[in-house]
PDB file of N, CA and C in Angstrom:
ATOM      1  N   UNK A   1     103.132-134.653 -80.036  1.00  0.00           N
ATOM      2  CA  UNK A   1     104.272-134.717 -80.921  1.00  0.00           C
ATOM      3  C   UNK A   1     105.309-135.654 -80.313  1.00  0.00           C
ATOM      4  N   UNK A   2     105.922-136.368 -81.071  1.00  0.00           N
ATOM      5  CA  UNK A   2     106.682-137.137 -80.731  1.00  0.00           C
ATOM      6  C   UNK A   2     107.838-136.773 -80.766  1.00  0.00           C
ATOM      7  N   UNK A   3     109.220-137.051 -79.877  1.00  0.00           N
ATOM      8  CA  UNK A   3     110.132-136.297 -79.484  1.00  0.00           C
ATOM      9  C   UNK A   3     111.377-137.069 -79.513  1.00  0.00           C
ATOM     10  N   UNK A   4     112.214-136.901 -80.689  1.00  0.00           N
ATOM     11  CA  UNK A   4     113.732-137.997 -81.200  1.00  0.00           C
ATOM     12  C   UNK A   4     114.589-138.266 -79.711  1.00  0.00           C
ATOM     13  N   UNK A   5     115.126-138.835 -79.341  1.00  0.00           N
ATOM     14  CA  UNK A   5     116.258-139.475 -78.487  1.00  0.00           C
ATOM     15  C   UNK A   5     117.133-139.996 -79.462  1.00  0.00           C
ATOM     16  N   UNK A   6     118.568-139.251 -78.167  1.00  0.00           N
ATOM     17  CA  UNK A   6     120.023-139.553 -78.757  1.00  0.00           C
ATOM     18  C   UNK A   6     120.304-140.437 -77.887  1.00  0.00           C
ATOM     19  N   UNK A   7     120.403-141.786 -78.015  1.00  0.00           N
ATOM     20  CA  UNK A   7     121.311-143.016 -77.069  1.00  0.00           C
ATOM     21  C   UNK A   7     122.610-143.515 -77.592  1.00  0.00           C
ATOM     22  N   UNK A   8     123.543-143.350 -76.729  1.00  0.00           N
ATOM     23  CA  UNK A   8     124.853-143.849 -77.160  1.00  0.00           C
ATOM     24  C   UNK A   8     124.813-145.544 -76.356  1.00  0.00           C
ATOM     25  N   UNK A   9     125.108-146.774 -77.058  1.00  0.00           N
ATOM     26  CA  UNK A   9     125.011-147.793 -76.948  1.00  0.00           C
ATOM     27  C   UNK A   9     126.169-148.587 -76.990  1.00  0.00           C
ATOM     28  N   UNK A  10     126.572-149.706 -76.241  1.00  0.00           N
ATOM     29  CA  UNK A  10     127.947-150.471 -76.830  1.00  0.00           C
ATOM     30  C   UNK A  10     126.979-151.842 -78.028  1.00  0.00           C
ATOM     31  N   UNK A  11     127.676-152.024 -78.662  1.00  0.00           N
ATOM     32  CA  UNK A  11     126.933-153.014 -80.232  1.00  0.00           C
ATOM     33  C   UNK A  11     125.997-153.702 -79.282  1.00  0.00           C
ATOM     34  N   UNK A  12     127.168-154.651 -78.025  1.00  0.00           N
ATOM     35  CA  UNK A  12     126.415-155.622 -76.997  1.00  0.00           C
ATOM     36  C   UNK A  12     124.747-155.027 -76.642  1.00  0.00           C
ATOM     37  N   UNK A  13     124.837-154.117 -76.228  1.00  0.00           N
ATOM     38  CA  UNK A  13     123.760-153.465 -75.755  1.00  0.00           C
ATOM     39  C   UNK A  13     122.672-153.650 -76.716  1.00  0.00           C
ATOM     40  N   UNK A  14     123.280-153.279 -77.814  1.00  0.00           N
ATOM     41  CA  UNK A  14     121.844-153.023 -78.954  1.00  0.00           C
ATOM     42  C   UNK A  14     121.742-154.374 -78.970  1.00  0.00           C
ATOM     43  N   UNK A  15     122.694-155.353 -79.136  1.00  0.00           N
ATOM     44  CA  UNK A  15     122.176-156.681 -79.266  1.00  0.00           C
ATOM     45  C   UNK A  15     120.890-156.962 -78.445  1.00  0.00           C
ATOM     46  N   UNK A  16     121.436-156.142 -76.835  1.00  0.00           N
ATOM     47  CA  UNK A  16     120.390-157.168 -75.724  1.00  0.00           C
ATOM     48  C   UNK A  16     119.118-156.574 -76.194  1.00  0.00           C
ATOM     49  N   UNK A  17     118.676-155.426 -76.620  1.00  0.00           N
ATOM     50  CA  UNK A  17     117.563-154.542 -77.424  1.00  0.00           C
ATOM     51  C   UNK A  17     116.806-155.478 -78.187  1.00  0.00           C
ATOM     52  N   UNK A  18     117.566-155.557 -79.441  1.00  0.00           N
ATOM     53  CA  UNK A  18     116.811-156.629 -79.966  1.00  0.00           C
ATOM     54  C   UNK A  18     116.398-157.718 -79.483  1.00  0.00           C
ATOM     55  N   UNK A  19     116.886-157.969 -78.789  1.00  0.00           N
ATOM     56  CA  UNK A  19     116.819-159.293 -78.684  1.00  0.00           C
ATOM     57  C   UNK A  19     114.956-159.474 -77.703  1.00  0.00           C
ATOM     58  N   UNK A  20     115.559-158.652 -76.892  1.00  0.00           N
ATOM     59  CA  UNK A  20     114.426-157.948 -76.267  1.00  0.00           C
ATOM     60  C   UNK A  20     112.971-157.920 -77.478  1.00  0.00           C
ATOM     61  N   UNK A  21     113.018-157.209 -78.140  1.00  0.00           N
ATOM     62  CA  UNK A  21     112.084-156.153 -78.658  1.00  0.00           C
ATOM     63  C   UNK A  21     111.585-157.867 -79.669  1.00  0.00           C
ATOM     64  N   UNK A  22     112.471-158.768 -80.154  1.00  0.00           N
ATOM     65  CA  UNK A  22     112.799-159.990 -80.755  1.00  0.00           C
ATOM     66  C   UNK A  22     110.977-160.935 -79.983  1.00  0.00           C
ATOM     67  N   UNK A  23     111.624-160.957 -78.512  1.00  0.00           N
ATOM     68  CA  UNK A  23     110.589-161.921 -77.248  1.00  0.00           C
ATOM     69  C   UNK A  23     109.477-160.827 -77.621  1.00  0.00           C
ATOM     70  N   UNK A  24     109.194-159.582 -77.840  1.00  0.00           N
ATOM     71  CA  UNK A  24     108.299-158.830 -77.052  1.00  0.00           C
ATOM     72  C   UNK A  24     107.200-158.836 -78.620  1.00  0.00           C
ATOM     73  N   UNK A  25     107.897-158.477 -79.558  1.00  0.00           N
ATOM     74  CA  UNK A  25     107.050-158.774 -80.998  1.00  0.00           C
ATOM     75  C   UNK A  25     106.367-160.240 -80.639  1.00  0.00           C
ATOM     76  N   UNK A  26     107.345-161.359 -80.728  1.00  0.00           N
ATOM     77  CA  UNK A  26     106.706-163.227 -80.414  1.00  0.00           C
ATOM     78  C   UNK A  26     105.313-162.703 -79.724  1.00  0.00           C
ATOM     79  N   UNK A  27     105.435-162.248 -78.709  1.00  0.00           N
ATOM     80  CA  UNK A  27     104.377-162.000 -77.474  1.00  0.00           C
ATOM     81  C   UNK A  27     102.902-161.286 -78.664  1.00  0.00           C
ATOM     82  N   UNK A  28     103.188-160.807 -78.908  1.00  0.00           N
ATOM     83  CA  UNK A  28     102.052-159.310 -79.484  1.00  0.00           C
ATOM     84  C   UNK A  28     101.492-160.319 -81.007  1.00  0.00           C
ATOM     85  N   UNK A  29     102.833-161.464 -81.625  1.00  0.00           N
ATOM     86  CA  UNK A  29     102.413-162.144 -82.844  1.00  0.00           C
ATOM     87  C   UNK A  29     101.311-163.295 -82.164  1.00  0.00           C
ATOM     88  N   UNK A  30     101.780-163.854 -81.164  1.00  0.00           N
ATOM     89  CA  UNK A  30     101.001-165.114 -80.270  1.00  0.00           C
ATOM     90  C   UNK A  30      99.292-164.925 -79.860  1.00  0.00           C
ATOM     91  N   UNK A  31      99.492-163.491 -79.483  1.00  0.00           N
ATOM     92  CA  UNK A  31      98.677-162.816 -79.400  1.00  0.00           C
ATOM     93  C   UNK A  31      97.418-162.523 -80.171  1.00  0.00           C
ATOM     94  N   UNK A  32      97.786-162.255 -81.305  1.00  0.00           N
ATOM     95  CA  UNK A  32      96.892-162.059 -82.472  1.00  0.00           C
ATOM     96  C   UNK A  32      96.604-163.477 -83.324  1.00  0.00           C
ATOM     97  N   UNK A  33      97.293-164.483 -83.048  1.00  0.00           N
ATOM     98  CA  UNK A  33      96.825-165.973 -83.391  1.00  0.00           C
ATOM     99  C   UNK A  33      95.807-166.002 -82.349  1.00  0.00           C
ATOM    100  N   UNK A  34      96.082-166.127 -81.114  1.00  0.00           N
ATOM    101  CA  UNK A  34      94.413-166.548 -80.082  1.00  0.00           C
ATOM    102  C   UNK A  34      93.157-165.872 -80.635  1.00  0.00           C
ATOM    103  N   UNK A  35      93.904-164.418 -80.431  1.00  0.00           N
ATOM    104  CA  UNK A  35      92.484-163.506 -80.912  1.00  0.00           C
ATOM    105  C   UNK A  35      92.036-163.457 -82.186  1.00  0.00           C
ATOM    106  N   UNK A  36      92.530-163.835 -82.973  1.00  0.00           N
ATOM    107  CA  UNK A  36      91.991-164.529 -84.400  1.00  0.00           C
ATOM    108  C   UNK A  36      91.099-165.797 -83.627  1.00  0.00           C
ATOM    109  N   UNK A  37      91.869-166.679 -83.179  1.00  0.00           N
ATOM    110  CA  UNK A  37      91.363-168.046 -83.245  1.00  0.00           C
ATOM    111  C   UNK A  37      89.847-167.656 -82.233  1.00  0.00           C
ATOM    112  N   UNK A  38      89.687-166.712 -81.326  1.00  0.00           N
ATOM    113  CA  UNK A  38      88.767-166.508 -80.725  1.00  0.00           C
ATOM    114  C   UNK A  38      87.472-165.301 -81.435  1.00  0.00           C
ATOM    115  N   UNK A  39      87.933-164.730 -82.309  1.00  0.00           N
ATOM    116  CA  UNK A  39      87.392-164.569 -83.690  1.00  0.00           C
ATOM    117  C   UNK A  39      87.118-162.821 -82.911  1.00  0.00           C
ATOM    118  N   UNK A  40      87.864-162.060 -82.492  1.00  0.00           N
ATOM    119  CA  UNK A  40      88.027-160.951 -81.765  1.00  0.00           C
ATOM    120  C   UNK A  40      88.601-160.081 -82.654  1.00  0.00           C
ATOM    121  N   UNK A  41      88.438-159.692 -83.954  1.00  0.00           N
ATOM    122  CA  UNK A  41      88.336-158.730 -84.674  1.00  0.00           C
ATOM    123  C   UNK A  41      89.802-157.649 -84.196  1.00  0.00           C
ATOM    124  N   UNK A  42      88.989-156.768 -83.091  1.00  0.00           N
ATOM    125  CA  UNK A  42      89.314-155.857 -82.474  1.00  0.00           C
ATOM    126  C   UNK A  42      91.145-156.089 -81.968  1.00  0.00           C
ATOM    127  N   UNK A  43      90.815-157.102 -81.022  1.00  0.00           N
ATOM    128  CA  UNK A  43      92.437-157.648 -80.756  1.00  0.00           C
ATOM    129  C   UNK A  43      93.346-158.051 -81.674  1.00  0.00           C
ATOM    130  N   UNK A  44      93.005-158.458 -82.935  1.00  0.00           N
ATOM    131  CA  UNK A  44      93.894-158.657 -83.810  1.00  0.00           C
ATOM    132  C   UNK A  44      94.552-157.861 -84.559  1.00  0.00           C
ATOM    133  N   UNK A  45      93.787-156.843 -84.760  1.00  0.00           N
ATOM    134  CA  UNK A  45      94.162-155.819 -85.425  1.00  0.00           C
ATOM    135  C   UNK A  45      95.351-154.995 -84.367  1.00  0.00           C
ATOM    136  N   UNK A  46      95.008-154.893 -83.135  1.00  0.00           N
ATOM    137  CA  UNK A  46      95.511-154.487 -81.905  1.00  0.00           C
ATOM    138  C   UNK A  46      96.947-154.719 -81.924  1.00  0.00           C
ATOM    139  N   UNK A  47      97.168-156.342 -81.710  1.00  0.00           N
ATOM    140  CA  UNK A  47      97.989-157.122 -82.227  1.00  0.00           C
ATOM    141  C   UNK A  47      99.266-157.064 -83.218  1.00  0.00           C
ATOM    142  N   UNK A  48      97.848-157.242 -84.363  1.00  0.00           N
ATOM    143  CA  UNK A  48      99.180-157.202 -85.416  1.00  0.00           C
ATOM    144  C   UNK A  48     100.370-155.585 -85.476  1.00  0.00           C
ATOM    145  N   UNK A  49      99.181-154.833 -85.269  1.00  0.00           N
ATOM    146  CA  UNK A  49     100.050-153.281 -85.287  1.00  0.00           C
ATOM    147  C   UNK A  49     100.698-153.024 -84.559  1.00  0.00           C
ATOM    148  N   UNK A  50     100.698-153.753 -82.964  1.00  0.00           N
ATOM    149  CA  UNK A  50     102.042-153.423 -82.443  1.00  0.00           C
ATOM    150  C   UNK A  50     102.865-154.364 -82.771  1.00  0.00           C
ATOM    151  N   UNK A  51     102.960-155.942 -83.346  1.00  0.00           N
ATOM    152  CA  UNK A  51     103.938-156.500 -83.923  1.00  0.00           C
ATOM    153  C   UNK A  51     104.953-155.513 -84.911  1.00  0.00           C
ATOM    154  N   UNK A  52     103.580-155.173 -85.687  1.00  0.00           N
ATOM    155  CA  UNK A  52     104.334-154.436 -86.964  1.00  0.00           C
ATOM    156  C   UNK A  52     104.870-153.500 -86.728  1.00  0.00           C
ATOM    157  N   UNK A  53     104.749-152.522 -85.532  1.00  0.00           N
ATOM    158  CA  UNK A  53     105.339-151.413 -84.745  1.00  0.00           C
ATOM    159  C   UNK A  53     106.886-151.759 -84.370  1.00  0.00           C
ATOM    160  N   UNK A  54     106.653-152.928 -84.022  1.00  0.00           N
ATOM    161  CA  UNK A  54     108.192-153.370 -82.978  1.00  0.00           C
ATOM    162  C   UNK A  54     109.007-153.666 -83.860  1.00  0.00           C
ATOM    163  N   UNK A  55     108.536-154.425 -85.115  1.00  0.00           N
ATOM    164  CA  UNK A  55     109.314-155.066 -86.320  1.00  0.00           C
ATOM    165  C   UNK A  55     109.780-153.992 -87.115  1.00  0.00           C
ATOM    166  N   UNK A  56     109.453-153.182 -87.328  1.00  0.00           N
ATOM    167  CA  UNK A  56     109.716-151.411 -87.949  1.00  0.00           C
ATOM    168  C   UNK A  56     110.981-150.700 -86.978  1.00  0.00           C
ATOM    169  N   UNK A  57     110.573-150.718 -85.523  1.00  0.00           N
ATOM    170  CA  UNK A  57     111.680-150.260 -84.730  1.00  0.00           C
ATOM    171  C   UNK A  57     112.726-151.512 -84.469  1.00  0.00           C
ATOM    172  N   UNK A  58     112.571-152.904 -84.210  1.00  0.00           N
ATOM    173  CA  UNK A  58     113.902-153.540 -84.918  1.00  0.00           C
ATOM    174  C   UNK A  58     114.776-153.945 -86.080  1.00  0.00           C
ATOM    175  N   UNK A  59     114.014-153.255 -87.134  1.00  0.00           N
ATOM    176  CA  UNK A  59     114.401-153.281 -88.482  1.00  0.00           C
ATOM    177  C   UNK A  59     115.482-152.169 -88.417  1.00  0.00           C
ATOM    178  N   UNK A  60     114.897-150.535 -87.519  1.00  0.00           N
ATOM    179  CA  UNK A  60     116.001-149.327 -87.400  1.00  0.00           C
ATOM    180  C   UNK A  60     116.986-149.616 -86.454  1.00  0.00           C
ATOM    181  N   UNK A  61     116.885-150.311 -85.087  1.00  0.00           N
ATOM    182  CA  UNK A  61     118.011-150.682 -84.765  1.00  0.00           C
ATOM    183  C   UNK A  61     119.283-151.246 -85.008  1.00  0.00           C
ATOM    184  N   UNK A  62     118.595-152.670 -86.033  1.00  0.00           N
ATOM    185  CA  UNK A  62     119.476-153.665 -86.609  1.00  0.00           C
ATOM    186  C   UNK A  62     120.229-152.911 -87.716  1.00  0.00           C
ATOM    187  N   UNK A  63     119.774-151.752 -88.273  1.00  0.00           N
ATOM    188  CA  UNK A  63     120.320-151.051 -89.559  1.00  0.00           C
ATOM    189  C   UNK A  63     121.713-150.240 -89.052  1.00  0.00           C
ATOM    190  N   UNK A  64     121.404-150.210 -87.601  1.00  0.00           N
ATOM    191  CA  UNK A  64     122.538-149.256 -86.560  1.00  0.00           C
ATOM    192  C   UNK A  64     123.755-150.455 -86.709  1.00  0.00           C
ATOM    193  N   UNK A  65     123.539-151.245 -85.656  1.00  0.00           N
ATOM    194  CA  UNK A  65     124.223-152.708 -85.636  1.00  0.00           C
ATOM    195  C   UNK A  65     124.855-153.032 -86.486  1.00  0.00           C
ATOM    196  N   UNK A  66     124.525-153.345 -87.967  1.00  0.00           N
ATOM    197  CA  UNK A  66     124.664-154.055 -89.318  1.00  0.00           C
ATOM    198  C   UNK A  66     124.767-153.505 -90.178  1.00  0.00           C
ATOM    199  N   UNK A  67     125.533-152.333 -90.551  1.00  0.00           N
ATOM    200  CA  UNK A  67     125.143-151.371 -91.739  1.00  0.00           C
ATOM    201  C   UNK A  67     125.582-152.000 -92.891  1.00  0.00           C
ATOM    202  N   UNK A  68     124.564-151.740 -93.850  1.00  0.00           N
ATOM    203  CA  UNK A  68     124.791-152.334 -95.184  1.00  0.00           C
ATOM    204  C   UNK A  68     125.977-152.026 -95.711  1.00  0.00           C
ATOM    205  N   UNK A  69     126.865-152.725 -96.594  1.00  0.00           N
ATOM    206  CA  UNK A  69     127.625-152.434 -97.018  1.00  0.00           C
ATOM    207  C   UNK A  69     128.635-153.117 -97.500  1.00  0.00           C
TER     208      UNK A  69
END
């Protein structure tokens, strides 16, 4: 089971987060271009889902940051 965390942050902070999480998606997208291009099935899929993982959790950060409105 997975288990919520309360972090209190200054905006700066969440910035450096993203920004972070920003390099670390690139990494996991770069990733799944080779292993495509090396025709590795397995890794791509690997790949894309933690892209799409990180892009989901900087989508909820940035919503902290930026609230609509």
């Amino acid at each position: 089971m997975t288990q919520s965390l309360t972090l209190k942050l200054t905006e700066d902070e969440a910035e450096m987060i993203l920004d972070a999480l920003e390099v670390d998606k690139e990494g996991y997208v770069e990733s799944a271009k080779e292993a495509r291009g090396n025709n590795n099935r397995a890794d791509v899929k690997t790949f894309t889902e933690a892209a799409e993982r990180i892009q989901a959790l900087i989508n909820r950060v940035r919503a902290l940051v930026e609230p609509a409105g």
